[in-house]
N, C-alpha and C. Protein backbone atom coordinates (compact mmCIF):
# COMPACT_ATOMS: atom_id res chain seq x y z
N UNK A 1 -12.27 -11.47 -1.08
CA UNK A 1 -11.67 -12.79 -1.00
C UNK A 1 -12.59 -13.77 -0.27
N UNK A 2 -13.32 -13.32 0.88
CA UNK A 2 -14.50 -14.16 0.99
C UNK A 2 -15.36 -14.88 0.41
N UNK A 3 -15.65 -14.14 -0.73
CA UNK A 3 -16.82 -14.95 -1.52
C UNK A 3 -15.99 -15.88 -2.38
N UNK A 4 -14.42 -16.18 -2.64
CA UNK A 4 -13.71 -16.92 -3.58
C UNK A 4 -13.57 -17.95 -2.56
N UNK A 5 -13.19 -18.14 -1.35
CA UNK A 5 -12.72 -18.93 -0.47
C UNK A 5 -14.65 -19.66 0.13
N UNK A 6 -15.67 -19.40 0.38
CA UNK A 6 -17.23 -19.83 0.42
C UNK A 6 -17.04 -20.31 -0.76
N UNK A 7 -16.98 -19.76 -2.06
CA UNK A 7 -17.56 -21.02 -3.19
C UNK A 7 -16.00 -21.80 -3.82
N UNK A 8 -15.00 -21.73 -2.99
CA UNK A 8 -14.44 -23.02 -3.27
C UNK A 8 -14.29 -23.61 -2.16
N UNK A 9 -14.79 -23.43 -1.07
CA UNK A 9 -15.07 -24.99 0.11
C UNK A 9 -16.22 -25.44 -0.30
N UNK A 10 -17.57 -24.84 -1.00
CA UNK A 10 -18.56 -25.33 -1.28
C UNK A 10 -18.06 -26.43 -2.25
N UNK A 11 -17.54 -25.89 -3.53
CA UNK A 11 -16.85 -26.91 -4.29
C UNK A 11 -16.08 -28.09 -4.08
N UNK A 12 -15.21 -27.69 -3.35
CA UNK A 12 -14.23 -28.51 -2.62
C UNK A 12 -14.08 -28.79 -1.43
N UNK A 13 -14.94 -29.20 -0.68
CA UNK A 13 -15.35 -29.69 0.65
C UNK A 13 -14.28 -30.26 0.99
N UNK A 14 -12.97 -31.18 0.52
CA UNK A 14 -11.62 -31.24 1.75
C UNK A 14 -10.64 -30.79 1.21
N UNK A 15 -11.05 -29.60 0.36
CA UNK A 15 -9.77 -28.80 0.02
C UNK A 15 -9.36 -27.91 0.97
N UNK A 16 -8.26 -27.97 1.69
CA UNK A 16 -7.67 -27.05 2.95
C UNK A 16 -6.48 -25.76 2.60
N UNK A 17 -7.30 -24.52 2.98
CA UNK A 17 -6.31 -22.99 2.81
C UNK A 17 -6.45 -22.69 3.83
N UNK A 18 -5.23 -22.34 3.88
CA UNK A 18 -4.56 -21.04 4.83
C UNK A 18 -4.31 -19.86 4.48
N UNK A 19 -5.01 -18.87 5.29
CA UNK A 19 -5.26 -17.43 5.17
C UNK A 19 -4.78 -16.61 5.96
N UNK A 20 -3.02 -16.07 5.15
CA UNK A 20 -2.65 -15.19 5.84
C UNK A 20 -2.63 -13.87 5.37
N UNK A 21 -2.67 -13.23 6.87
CA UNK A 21 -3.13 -11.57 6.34
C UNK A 21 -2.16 -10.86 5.92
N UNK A 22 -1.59 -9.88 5.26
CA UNK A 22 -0.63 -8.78 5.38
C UNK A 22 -0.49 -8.03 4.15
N UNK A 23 0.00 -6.94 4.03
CA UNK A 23 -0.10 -6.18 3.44
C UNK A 23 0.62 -6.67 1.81
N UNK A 24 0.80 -5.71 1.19
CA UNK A 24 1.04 -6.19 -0.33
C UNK A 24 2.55 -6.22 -0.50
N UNK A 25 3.71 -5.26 0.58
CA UNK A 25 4.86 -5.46 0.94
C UNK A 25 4.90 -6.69 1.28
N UNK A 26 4.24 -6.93 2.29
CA UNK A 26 4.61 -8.10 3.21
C UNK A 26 4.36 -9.49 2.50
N UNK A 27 3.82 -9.81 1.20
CA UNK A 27 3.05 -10.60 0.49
C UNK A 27 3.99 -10.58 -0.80
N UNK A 28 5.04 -9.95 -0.92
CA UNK A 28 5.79 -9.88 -1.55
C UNK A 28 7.11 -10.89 -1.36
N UNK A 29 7.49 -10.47 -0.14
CA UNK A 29 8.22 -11.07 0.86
C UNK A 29 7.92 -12.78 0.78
N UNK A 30 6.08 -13.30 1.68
CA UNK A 30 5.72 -13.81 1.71
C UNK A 30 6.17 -15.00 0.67
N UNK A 31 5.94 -14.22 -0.46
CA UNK A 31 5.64 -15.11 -2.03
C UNK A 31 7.13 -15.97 -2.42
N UNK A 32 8.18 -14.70 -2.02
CA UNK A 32 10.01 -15.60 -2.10
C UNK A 32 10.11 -15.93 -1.37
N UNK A 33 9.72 -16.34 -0.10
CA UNK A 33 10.47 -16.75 0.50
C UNK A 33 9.58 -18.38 0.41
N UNK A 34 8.53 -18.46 -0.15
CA UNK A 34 7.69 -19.41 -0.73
C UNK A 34 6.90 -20.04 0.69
N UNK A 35 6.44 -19.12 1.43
CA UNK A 35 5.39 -19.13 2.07
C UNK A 35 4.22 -18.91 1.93
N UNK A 36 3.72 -18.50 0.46
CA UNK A 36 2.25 -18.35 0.61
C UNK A 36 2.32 -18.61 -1.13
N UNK A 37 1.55 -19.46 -1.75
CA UNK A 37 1.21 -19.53 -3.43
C UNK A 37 0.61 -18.00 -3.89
N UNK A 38 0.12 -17.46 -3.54
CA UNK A 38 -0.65 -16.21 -3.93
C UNK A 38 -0.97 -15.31 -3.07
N UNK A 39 -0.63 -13.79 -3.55
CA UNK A 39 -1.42 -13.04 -2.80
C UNK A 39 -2.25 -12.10 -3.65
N UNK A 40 -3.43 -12.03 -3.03
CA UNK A 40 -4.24 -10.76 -3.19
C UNK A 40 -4.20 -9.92 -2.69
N UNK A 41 -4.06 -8.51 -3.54
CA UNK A 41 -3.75 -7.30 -3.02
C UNK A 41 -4.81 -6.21 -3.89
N UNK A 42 -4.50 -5.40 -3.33
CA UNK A 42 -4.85 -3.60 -3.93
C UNK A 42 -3.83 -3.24 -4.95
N UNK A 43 -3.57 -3.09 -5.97
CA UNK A 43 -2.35 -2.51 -6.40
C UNK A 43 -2.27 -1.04 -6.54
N UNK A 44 -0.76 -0.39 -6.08
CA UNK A 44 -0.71 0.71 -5.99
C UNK A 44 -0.74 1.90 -7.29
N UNK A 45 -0.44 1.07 -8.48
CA UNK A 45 -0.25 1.37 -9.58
C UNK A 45 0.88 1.37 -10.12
N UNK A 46 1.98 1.42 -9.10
CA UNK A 46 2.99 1.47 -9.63
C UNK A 46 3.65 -0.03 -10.23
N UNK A 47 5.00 0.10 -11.25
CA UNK A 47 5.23 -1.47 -11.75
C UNK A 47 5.43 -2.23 -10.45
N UNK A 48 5.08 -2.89 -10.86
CA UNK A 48 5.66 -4.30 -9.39
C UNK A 48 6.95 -4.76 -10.00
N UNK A 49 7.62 -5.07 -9.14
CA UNK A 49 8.82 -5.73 -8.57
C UNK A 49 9.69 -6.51 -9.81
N UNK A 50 10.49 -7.01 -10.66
CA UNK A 50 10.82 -7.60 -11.64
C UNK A 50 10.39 -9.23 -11.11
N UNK A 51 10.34 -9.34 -10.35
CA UNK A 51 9.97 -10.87 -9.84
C UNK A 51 8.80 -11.48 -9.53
N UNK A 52 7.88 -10.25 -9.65
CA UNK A 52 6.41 -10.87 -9.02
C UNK A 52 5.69 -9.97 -10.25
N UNK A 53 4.69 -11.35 -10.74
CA UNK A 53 3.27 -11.08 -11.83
C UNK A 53 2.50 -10.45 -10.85
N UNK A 54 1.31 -9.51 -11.29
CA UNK A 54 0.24 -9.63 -11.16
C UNK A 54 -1.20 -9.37 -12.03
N UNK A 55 -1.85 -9.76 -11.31
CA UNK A 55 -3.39 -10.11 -12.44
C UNK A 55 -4.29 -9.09 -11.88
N UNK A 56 -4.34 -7.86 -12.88
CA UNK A 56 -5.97 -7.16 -12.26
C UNK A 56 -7.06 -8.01 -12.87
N UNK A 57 -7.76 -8.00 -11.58
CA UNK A 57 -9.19 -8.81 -11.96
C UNK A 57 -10.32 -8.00 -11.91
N UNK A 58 -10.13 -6.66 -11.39
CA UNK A 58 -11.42 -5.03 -10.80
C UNK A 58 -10.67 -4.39 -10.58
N UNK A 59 -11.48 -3.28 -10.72
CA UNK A 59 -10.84 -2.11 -10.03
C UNK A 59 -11.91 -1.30 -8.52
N UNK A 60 -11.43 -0.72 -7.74
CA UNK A 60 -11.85 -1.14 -6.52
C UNK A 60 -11.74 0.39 -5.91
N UNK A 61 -12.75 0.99 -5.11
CA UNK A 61 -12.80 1.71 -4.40
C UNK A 61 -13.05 1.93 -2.85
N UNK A 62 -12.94 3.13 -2.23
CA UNK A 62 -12.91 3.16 -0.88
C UNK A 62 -14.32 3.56 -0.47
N UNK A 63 -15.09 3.32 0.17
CA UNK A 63 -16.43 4.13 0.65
C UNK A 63 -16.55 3.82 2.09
N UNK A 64 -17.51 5.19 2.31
CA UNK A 64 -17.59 5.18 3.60
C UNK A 64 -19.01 4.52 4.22
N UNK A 65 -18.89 3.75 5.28
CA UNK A 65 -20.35 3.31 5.93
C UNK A 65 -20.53 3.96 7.45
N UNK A 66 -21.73 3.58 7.36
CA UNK A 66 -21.75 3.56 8.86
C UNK A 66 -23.25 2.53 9.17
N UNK A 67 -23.65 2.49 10.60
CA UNK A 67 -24.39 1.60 10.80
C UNK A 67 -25.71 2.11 10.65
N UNK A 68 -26.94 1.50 10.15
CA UNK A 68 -28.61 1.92 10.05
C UNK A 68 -29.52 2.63 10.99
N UNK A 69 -28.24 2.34 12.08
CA UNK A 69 -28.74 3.72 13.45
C UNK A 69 -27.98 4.47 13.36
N UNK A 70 -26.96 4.90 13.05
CA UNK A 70 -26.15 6.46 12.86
C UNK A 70 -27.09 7.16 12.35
N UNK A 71 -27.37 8.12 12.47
CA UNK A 71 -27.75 9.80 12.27
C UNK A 71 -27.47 9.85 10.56
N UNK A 72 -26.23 9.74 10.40
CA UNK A 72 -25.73 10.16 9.00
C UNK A 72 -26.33 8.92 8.41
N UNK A 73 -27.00 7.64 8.52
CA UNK A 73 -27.03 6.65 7.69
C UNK A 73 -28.64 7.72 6.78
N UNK A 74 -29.11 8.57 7.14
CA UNK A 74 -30.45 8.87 7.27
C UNK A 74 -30.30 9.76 6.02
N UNK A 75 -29.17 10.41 5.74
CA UNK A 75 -28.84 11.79 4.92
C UNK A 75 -28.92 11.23 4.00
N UNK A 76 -28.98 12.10 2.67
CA UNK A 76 -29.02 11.88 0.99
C UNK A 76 -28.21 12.70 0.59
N UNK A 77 -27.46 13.27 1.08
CA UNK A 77 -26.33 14.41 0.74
C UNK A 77 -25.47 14.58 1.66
N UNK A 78 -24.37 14.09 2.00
CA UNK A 78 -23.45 14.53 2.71
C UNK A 78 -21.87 14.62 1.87
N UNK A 79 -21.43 15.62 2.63
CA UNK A 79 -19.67 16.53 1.88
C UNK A 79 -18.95 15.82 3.29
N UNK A 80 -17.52 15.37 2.64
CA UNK A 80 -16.68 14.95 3.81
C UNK A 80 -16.27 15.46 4.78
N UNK A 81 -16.32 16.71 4.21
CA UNK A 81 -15.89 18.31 5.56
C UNK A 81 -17.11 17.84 6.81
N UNK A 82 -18.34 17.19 6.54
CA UNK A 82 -18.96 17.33 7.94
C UNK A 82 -18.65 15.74 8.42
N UNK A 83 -17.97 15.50 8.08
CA UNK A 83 -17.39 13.95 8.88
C UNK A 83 -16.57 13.73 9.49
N UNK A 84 -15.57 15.21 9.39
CA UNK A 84 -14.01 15.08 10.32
C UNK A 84 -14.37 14.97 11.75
N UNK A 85 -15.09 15.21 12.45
CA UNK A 85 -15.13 14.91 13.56
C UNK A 85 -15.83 13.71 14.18
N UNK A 86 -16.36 12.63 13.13
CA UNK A 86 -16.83 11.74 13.76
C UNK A 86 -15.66 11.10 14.24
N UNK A 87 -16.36 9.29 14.96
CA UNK A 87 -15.25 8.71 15.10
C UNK A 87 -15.23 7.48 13.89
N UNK A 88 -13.79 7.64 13.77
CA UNK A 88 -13.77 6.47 12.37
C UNK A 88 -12.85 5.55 12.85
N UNK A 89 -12.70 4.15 11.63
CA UNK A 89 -11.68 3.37 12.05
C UNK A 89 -11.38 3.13 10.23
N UNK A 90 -10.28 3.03 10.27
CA UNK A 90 -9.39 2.07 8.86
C UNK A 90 -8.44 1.41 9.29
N UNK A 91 -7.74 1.62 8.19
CA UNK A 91 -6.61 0.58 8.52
C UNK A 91 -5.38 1.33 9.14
N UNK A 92 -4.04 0.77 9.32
CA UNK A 92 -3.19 1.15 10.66
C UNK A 92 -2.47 2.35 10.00
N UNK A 93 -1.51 3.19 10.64
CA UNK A 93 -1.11 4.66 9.85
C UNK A 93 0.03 3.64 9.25
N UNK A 94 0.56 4.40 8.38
CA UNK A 94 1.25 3.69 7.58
C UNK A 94 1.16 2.96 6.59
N UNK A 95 -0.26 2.20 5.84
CA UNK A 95 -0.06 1.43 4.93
C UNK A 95 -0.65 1.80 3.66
N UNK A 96 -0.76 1.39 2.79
CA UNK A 96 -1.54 2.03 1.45
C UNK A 96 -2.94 2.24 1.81
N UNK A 97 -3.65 1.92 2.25
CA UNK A 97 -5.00 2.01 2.35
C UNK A 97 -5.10 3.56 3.74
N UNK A 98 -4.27 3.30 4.67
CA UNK A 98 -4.52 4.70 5.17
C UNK A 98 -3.97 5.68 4.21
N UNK A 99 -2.85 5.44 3.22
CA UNK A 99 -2.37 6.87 2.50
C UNK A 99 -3.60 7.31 1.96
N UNK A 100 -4.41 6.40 1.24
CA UNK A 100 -5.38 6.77 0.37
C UNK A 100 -6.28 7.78 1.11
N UNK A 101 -7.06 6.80 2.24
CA UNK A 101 -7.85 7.94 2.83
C UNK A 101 -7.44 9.01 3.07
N UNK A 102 -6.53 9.57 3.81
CA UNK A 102 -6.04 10.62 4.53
C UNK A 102 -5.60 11.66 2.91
N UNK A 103 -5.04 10.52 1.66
CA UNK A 103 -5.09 11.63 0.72
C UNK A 103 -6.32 11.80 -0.16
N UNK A 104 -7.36 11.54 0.24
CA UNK A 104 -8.96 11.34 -0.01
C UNK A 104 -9.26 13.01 0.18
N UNK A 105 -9.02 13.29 2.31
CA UNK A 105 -9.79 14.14 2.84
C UNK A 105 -8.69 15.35 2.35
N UNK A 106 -7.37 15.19 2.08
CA UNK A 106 -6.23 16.13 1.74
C UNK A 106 -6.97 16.82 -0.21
N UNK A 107 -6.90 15.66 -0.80
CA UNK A 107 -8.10 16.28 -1.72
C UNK A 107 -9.11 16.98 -1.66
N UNK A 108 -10.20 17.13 -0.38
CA UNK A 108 -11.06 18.21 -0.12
C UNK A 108 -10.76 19.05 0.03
N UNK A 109 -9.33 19.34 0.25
CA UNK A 109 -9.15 21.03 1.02
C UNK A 109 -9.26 20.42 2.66
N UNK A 110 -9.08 19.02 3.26
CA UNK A 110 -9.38 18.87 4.58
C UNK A 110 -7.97 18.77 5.44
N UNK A 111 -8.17 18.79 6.41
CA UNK A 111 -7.05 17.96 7.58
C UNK A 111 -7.82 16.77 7.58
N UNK A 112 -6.82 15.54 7.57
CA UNK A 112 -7.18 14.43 7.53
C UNK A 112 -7.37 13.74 9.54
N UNK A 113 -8.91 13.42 9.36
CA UNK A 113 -9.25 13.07 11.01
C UNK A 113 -8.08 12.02 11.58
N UNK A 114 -7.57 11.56 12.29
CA UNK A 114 -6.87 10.16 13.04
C UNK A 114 -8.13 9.93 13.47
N UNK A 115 -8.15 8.25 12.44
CA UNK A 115 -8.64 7.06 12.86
C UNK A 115 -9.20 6.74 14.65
N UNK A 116 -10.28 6.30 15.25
CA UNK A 116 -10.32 6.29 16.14
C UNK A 116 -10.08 4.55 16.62
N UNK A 117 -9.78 3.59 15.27
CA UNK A 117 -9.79 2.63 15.99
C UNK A 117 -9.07 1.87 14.13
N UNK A 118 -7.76 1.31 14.32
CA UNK A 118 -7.04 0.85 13.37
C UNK A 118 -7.17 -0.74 13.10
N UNK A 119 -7.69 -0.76 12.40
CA UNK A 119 -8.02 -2.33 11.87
C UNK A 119 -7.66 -2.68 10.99
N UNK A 120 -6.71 -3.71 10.58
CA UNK A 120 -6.36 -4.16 9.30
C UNK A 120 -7.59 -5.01 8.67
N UNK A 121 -8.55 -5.80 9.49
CA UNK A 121 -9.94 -7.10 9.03
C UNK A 121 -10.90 -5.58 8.93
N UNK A 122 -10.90 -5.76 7.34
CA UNK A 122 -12.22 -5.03 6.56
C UNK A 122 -13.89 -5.48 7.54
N UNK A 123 -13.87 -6.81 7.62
CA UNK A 123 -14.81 -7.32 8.13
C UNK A 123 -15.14 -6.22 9.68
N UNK A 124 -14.32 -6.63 10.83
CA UNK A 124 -14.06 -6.07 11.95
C UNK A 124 -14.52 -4.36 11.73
N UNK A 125 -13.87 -3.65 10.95
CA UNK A 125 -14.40 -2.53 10.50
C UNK A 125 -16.01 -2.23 10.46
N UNK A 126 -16.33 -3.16 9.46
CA UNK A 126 -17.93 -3.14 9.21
C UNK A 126 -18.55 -3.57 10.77
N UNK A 127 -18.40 -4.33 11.40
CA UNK A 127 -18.92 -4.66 12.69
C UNK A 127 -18.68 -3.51 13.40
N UNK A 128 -17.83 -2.81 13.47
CA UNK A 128 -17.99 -1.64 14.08
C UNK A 128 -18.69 -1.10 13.68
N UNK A 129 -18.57 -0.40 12.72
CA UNK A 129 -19.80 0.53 11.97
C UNK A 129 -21.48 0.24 12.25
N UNK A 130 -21.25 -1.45 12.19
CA UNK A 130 -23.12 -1.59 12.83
C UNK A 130 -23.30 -1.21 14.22
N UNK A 131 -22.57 -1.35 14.84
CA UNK A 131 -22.86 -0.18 16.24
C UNK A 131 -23.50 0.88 16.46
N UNK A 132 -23.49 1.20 14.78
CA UNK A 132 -24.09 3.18 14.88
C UNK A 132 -22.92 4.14 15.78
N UNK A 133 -21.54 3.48 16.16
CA UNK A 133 -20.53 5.00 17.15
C UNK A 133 -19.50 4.97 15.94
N UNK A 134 -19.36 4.28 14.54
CA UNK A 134 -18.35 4.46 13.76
C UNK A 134 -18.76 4.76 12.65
N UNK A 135 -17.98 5.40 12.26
CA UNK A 135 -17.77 5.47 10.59
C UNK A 135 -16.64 4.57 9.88
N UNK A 136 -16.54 3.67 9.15
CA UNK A 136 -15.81 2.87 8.84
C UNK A 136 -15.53 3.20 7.18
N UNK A 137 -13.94 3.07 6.69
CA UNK A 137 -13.70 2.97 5.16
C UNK A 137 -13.47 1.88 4.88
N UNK A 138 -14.13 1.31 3.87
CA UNK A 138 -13.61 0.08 3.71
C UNK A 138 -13.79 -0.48 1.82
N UNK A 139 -13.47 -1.29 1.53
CA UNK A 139 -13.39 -1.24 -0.26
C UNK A 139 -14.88 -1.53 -0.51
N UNK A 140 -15.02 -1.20 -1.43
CA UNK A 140 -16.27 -1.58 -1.98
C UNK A 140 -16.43 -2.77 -2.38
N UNK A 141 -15.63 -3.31 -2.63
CA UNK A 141 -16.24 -5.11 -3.39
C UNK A 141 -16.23 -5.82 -1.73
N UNK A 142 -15.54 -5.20 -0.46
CA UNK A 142 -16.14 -6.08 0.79
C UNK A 142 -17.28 -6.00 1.03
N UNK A 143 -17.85 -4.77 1.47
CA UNK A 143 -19.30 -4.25 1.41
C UNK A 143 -20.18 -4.89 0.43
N UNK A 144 -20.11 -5.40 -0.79
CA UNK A 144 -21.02 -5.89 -1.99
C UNK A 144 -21.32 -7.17 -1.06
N UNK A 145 -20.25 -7.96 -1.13
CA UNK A 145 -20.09 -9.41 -0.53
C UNK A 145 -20.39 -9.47 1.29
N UNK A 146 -20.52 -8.24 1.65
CA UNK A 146 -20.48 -8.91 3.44
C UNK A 146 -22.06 -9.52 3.82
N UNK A 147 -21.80 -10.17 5.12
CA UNK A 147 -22.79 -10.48 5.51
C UNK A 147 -23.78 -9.91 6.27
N UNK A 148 -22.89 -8.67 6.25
CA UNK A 148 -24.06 -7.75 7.62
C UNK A 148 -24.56 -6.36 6.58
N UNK A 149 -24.78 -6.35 5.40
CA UNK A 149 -25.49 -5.70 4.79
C UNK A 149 -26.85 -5.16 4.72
N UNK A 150 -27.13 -5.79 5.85
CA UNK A 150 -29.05 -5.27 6.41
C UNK A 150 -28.44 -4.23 7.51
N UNK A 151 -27.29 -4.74 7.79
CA UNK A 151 -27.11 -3.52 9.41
C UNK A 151 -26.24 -2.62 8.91
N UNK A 152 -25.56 -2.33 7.42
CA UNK A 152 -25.06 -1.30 7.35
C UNK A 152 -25.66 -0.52 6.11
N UNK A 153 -24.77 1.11 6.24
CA UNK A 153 -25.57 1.65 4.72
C UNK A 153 -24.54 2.54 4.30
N UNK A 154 -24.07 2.59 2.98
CA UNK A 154 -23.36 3.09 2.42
C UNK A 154 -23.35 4.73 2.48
N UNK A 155 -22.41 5.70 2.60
CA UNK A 155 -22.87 6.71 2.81
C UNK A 155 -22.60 7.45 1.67
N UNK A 156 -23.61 8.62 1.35
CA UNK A 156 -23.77 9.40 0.17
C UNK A 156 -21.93 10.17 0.00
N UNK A 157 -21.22 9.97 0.18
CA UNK A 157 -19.87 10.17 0.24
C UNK A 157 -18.89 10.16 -0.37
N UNK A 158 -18.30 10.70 -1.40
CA UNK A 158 -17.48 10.27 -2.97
C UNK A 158 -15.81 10.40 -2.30
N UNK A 159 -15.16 9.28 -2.41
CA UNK A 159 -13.63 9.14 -2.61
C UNK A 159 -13.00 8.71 -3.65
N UNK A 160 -13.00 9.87 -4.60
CA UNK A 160 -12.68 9.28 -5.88
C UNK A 160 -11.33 9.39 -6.30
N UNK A 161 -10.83 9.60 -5.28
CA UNK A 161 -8.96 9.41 -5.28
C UNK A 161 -8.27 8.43 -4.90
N UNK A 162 -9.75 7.35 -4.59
CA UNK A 162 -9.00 6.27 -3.88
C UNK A 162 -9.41 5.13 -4.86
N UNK A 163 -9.48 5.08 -6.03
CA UNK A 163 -9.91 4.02 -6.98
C UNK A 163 -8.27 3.03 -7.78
N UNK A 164 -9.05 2.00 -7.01
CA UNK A 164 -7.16 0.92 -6.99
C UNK A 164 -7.86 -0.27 -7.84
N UNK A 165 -6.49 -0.63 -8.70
CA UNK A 165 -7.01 -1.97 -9.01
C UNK A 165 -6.60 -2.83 -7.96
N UNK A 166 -7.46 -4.34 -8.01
CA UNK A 166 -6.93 -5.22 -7.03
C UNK A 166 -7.51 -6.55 -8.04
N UNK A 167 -6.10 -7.23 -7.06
CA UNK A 167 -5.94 -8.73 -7.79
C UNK A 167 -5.19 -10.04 -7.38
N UNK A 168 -4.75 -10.35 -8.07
CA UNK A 168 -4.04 -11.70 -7.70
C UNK A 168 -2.16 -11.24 -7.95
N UNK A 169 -1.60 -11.28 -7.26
CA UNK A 169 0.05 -11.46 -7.29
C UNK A 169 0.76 -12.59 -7.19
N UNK A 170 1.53 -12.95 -7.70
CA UNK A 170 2.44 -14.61 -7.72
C UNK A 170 3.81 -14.21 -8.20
N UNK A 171 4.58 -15.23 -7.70
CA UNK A 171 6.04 -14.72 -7.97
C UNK A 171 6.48 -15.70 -9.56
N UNK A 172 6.80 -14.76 -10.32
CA UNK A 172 7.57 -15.59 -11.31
C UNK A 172 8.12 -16.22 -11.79
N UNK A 173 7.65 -17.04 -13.03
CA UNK A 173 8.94 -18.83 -12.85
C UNK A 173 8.56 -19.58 -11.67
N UNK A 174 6.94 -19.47 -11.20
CA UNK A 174 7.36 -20.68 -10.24
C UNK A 174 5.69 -21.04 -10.79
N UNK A 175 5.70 -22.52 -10.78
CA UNK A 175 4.47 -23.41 -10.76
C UNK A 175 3.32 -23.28 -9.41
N UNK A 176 2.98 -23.35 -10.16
CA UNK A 176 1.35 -23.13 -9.16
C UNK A 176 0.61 -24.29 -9.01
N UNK A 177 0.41 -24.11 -7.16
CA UNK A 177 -0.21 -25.55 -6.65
C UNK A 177 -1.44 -25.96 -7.56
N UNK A 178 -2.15 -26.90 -7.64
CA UNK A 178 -3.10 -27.25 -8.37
C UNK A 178 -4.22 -26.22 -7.41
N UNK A 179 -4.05 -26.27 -5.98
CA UNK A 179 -5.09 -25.40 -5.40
C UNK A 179 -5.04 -24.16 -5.41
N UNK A 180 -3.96 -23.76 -5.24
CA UNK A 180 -3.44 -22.20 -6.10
C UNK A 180 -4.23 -21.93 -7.50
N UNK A 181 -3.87 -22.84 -8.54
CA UNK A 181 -4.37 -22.59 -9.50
C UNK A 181 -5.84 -22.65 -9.52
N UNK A 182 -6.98 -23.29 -8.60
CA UNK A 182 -8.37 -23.65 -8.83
C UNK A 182 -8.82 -22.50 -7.99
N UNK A 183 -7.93 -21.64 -6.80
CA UNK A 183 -8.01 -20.90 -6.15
C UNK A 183 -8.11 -19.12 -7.40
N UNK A 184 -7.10 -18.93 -8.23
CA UNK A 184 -7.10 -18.12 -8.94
C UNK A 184 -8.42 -18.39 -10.46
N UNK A 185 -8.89 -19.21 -10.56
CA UNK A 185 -9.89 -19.82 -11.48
C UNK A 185 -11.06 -19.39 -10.99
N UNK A 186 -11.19 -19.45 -9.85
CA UNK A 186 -12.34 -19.39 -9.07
C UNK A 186 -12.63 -17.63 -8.36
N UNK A 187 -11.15 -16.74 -8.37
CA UNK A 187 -11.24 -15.55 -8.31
C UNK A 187 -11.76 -14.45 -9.50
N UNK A 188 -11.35 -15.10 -10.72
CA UNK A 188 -11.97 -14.68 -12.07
C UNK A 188 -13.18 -15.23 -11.96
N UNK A 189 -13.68 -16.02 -11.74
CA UNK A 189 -15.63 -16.07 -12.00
C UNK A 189 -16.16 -15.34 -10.83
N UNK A 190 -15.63 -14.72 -9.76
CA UNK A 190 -16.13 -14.33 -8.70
C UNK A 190 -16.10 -12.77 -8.86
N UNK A 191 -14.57 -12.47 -9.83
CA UNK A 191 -14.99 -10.63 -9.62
C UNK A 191 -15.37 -10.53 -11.38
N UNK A 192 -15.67 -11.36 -12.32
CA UNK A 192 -16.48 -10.73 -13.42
C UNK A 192 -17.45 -10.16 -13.35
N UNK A 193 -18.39 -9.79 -12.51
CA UNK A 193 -19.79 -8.84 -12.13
C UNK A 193 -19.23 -7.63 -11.93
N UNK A 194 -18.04 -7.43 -10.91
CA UNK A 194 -17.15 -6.27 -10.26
C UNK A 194 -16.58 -5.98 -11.68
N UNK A 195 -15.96 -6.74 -12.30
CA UNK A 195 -15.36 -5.78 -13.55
C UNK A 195 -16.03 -5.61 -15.08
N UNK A 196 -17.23 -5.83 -14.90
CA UNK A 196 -18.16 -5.22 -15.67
C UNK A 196 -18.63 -4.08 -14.89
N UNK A 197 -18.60 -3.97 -14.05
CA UNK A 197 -19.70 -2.58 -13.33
C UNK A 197 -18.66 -1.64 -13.49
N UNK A 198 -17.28 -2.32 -13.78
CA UNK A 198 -16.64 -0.72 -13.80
C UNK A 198 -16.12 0.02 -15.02
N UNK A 199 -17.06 -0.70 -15.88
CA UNK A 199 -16.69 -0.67 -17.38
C UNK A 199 -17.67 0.79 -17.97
């Protein structure tokens, strides 16, 4: 969502958004009670709601980083079994993005590690990770787009149980702000690269 919100202030220099965070429940909520024009989410796969559209625009995975001084940034082969004991951070227990991981390492044959530090800001995550003391999960289309991509490195690491579409959600029967709408215009030219690569 970064790189949609940079090239429409570039575009629209006094066009003004507000960016609130929360989960895809909570954005649900959000959308009737007509507090927010749109949300972007992960979708779980399952149907959504009789009242709320949504638009896959990619499909989206989990990977693991860590920072260009970690030890492990150095490897060309690593299995998740030798990672349970680092320290990691995701997101908080409870939400779709921790089910995934934890049913990531439950797919290896693992016990799933507790998080050493719960972050809902993907961003915040990656800043940890450049530290070199974390291991961080975080989606892959943040990592493509972040800015600290010299200080982190993707790790040789496959979670292939965690592959979600993600997109745009809006509640049904209702008109869309003109910035809403230049906002979702501008999310389709931004993940067409992302949904060719996963073609």
């Amino acid at each position: 969502m970064f790189a949609v919100l940079d090239r429409l202030s570039r575009q629209y220099p006094r066009l003004v958004i507000q960016v609130v965070l929360g989960g895809t429940l909570a954005q649900f909520d959000e959308l009737r009670e007509r507090r927010i024009d749109l949300g972007f989410a992960r979708m779980s796969g399952r149907v959504p709601p009789e009242d709320i559209d949504q638009e896959v625009l990619f499909e989206d995975s989990l990977v693991v980083v860590a920072g260009v001084e970690n030890p492990w940034a150095r490897r060309r082969k690593i299995k998740l079994a030798e990672l349970v004991n680092e320290p990691w951070t995701w997101s908080s227990p409870g939400t779709m993005f921790d089910s995934l991981v934890i049913d990531a390492f439950r797919a290896n044959g693992l016990r799933p590690p507790r998080a050493t530090i719960y972050a809902e800001d993907h961003n915040m995550k990656i800043k940890l990770a450049t530290t070199g003391r974390f291991l961080a999960v975080v989606p892959a289309s943040v990592l493509r787009f972040s800015t600290t991509r010299a200080s982190i490195k993707l790790l040789p690491v496959e979670l292939p149980t965690t592959h979600r579409p993600s997109g745009i959600i809006t509640l049904k029967n209702r008109t869309l702000s003109p910035p809403a709408q230049l906002f979702i215009k501008c999310a389709r030219e931004v993940a067409k690269p992302l949904a060719k690569g996963r073609r």
